[in-house]
Protein backbone atom coordinates (compact mmCIF):
# COMPACT_ATOMS: atom_id res chain seq x y z
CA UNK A 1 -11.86 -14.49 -8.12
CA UNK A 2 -15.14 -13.44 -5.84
CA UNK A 3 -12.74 -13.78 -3.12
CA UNK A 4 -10.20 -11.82 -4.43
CA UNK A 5 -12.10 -8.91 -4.88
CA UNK A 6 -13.46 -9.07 -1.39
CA UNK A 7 -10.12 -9.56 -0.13
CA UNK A 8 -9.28 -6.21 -2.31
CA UNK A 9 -11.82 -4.20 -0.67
CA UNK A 10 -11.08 -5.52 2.99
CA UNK A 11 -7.42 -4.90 2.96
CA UNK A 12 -8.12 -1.11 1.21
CA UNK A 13 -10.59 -0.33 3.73
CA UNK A 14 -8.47 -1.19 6.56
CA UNK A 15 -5.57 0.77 5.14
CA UNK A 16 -7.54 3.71 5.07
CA UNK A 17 -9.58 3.47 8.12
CA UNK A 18 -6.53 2.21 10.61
CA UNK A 19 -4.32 4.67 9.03
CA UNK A 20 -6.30 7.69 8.04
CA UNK A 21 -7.89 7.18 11.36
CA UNK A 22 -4.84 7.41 13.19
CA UNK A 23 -3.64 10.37 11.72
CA UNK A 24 -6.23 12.87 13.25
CA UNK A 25 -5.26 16.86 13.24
CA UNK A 26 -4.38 17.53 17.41
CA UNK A 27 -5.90 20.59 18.91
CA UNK A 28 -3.97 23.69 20.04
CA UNK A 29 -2.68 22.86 23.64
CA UNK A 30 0.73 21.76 25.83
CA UNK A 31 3.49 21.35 23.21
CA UNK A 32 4.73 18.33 24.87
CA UNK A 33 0.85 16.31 24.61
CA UNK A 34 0.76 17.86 20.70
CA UNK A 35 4.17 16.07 20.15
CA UNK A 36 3.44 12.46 21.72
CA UNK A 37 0.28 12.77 19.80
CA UNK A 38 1.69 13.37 16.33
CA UNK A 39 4.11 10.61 17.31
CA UNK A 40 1.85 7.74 18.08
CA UNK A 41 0.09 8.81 15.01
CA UNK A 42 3.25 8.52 12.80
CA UNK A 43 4.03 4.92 14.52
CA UNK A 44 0.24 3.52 14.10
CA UNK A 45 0.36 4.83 10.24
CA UNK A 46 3.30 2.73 9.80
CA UNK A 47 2.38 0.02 11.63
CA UNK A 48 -1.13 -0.40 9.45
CA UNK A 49 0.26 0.27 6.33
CA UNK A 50 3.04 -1.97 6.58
CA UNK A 51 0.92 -4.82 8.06
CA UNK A 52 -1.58 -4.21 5.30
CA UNK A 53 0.42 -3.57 2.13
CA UNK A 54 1.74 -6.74 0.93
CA UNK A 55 -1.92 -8.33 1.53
CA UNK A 56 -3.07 -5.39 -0.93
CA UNK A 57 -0.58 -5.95 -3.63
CA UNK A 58 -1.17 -9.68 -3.88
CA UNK A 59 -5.08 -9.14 -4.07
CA UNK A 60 -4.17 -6.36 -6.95
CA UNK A 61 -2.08 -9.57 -8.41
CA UNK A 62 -4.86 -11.63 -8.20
CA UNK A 63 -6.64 -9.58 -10.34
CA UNK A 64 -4.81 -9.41 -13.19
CA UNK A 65 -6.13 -12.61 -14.61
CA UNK A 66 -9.77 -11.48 -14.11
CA UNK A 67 -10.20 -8.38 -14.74
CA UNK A 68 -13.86 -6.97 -13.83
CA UNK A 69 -16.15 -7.31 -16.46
CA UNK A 70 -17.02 -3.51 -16.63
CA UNK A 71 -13.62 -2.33 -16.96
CA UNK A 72 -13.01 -0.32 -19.49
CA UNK A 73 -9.16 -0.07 -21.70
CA UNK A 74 -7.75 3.01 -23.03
CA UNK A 75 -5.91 2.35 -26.20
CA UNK A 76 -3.57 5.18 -25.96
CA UNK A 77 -2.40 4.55 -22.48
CA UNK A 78 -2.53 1.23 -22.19
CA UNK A 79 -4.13 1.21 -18.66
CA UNK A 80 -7.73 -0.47 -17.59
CA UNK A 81 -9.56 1.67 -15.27
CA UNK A 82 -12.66 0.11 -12.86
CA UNK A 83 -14.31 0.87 -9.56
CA UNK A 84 -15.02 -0.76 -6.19
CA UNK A 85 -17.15 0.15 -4.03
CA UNK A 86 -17.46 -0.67 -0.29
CA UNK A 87 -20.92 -1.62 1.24
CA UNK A 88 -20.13 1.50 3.94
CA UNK A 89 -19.48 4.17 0.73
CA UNK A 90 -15.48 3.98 0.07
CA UNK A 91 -15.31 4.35 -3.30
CA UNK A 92 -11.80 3.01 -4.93
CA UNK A 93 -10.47 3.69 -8.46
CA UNK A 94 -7.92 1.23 -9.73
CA UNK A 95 -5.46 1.73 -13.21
CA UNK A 96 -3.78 -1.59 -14.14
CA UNK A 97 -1.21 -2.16 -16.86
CA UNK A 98 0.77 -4.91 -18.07
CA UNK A 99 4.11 -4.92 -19.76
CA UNK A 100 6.09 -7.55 -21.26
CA UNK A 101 10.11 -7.88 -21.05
CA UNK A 102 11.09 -5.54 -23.71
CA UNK A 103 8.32 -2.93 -22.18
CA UNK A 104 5.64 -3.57 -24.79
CA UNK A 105 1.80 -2.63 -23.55
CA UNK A 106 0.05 -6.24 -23.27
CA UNK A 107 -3.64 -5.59 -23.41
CA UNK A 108 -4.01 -8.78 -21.25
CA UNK A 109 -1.90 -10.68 -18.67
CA UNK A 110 -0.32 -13.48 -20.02
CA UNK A 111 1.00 -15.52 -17.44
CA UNK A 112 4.32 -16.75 -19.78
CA UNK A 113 5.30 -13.28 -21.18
CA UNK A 114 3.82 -10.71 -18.99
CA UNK A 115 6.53 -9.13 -17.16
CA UNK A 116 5.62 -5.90 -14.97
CA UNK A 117 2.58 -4.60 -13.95
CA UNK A 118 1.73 -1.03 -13.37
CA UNK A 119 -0.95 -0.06 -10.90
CA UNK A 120 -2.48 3.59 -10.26
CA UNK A 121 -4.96 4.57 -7.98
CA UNK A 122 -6.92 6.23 -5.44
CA UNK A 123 -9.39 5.91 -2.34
CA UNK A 124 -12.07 7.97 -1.08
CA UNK A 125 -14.32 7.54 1.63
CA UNK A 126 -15.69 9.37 4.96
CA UNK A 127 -11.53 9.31 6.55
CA UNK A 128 -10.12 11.28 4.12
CA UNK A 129 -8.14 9.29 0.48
CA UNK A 130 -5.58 7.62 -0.03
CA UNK A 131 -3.37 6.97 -3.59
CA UNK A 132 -0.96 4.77 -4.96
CA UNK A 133 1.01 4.87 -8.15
CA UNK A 134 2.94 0.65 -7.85
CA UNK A 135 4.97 -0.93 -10.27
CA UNK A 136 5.27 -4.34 -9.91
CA UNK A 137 7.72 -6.72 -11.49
CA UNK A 138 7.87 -10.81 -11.53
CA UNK A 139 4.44 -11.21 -12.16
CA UNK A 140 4.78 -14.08 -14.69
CA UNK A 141 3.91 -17.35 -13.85
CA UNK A 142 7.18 -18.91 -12.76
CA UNK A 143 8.63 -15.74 -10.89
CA UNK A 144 8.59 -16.79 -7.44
CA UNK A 145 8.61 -13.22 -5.99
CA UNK A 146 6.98 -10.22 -6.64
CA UNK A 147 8.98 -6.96 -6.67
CA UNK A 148 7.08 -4.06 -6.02
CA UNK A 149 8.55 -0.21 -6.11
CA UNK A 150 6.08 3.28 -5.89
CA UNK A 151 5.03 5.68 -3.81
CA UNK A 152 1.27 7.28 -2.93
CA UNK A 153 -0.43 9.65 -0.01
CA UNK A 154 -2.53 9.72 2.73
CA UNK A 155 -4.61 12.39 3.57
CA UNK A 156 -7.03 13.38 6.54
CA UNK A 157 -8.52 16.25 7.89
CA UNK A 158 -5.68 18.64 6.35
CA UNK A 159 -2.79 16.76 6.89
CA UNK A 160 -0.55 14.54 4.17
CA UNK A 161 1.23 11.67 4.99
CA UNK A 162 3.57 10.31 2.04
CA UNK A 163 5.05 7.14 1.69
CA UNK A 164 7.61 5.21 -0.68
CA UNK A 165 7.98 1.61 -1.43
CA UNK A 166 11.57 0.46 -2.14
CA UNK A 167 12.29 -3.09 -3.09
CA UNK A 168 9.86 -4.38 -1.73
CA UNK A 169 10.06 -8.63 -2.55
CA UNK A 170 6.95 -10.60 -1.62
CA UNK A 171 7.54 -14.57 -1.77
CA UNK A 172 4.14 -15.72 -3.86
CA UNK A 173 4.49 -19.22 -1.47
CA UNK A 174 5.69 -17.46 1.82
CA UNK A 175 3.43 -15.50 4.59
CA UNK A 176 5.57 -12.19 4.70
CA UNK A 177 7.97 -10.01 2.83
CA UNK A 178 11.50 -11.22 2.57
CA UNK A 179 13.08 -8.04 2.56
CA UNK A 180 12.56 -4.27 1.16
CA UNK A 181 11.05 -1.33 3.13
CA UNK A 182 8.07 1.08 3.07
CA UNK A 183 8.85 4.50 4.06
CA UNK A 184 6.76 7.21 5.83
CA UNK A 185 6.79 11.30 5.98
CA UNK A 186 4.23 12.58 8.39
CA UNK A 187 4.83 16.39 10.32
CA UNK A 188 8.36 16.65 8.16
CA UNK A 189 9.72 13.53 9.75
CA UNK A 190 10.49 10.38 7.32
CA UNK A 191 9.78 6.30 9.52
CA UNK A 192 11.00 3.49 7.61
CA UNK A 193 9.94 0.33 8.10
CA UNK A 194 12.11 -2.75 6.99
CA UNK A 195 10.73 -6.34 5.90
CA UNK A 196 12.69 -9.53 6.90
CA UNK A 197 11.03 -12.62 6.08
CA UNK A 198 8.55 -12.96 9.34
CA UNK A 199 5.69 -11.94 11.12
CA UNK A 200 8.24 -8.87 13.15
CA UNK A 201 9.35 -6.16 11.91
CA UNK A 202 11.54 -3.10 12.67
CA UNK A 203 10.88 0.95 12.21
CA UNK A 204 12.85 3.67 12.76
CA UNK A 205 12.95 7.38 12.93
CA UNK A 206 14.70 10.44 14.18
CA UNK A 207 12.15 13.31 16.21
CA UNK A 208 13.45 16.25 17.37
CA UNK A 209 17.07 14.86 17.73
CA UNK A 210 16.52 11.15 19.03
CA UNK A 211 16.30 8.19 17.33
CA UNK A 212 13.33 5.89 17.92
CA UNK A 213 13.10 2.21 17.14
CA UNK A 214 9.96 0.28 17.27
CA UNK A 215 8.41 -3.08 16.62
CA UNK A 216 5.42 -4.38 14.58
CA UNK A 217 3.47 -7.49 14.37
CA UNK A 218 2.11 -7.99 10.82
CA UNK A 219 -0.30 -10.14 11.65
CA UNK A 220 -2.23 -7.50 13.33
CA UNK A 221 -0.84 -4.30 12.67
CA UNK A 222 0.03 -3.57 16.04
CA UNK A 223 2.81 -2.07 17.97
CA UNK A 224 4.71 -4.56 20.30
């Protein structure tokens, strides 16, 4: 479980670093340079995010088992709340709750009846924060995939990026998403990136009247 909290922490940090970072505010200048700017930054976000996201939400499942000793439960939500924090100062706040099939609060996972899990959250650190509000279904033992729906932000230096998560089906005994997409809405304009079972993926997006289609590599987060 050591290594699934490191593993937590890695992925988080590299989802707010790569994408935070990427999202920079551009200086006043040529309209044309401002545009291809805030357009790289809208393809990097969802490149990072997408290549990082389904490592984060099977580190988050990880957890449930073992949850850190200092956590502390809240009776009348239902939710227990802990802390990580990086070695370079991110600080990340975590909310997990379990549910069984009829939508009963189960204090702990149980890996027979536990049903859906619930996760809340947020980031901060030097780039700016990041949230997430998850809810994650087939987390019982003999579920082969998870299901994972939500939304959350991303914010640096003054500007918001939003994303959604929509069916989003992670294999627990396969390398990538099988299908499902993660959404982005950065400078009014909404990229959606779609899952399909491997390592390649496909986003698209409409700017300023043309359509745009690009590729990702999950394995390293990077446009191709």
């Amino acid at each position: 479980m050591k290594f699934k909290h490191l593993l937590l922490v890695v992925i988080v940090v590299s989802m707010c670093c790569l994408v935070l970072g990427g999202c920079k505010k551009v200086a006043d200048g040529d309209n044309d340079n401002n545009d291809l700017s805030n357009r790289q930054n809208l393809e990097k976000g969802i490149a990072t995010l997408g290549s990082q996201f389904f490592g984060f939400v099977d580190a988050m499942y990880g957890m449930a088992a073992a949850i850190p000793a200092d956590a502390t439960y809240n009776n009348g939500t239902g939710f227990w709340s802990f802390s990580v924090t990086t070695l370079t100062g991110e600080s990340i706040d975590v909310q997990m709750k379990f549910l069984d099939a009829s939508g009963k609060v189960q204090k702990v996972y149980n890996p027979v009846t536990t049903k859906k899990m619930l996760l809340k959250g947020d980031m901060t650190g030097v780039f700016g924060t990041m949230t997430f509000d998850l809810e994650i279904t087939g987390v019982e033992a003999a579920a082969s995939t998870l299901t994972v729906n939500g939304s959350g932000t991303i914010t640096y230096m003054g500007i918001t990026g939003k994303y959604t998560v929509a069916n989003v089906k992670i294999p627990k005994n396969a390398a990538y998403p099988a299908s499902g997409t993660i959404s982005m809405t950065m400078y009014g304009v909404t990229i959606t990136l779609t899952y399909n079972g491997t390592n390649m993926v496909t986003a698209t997006y409409t700017w300023m009247g043309h359509s745009y289609s690009i590729k990702i590599n999950l394995d390293t987060g990077t446009l191709v």
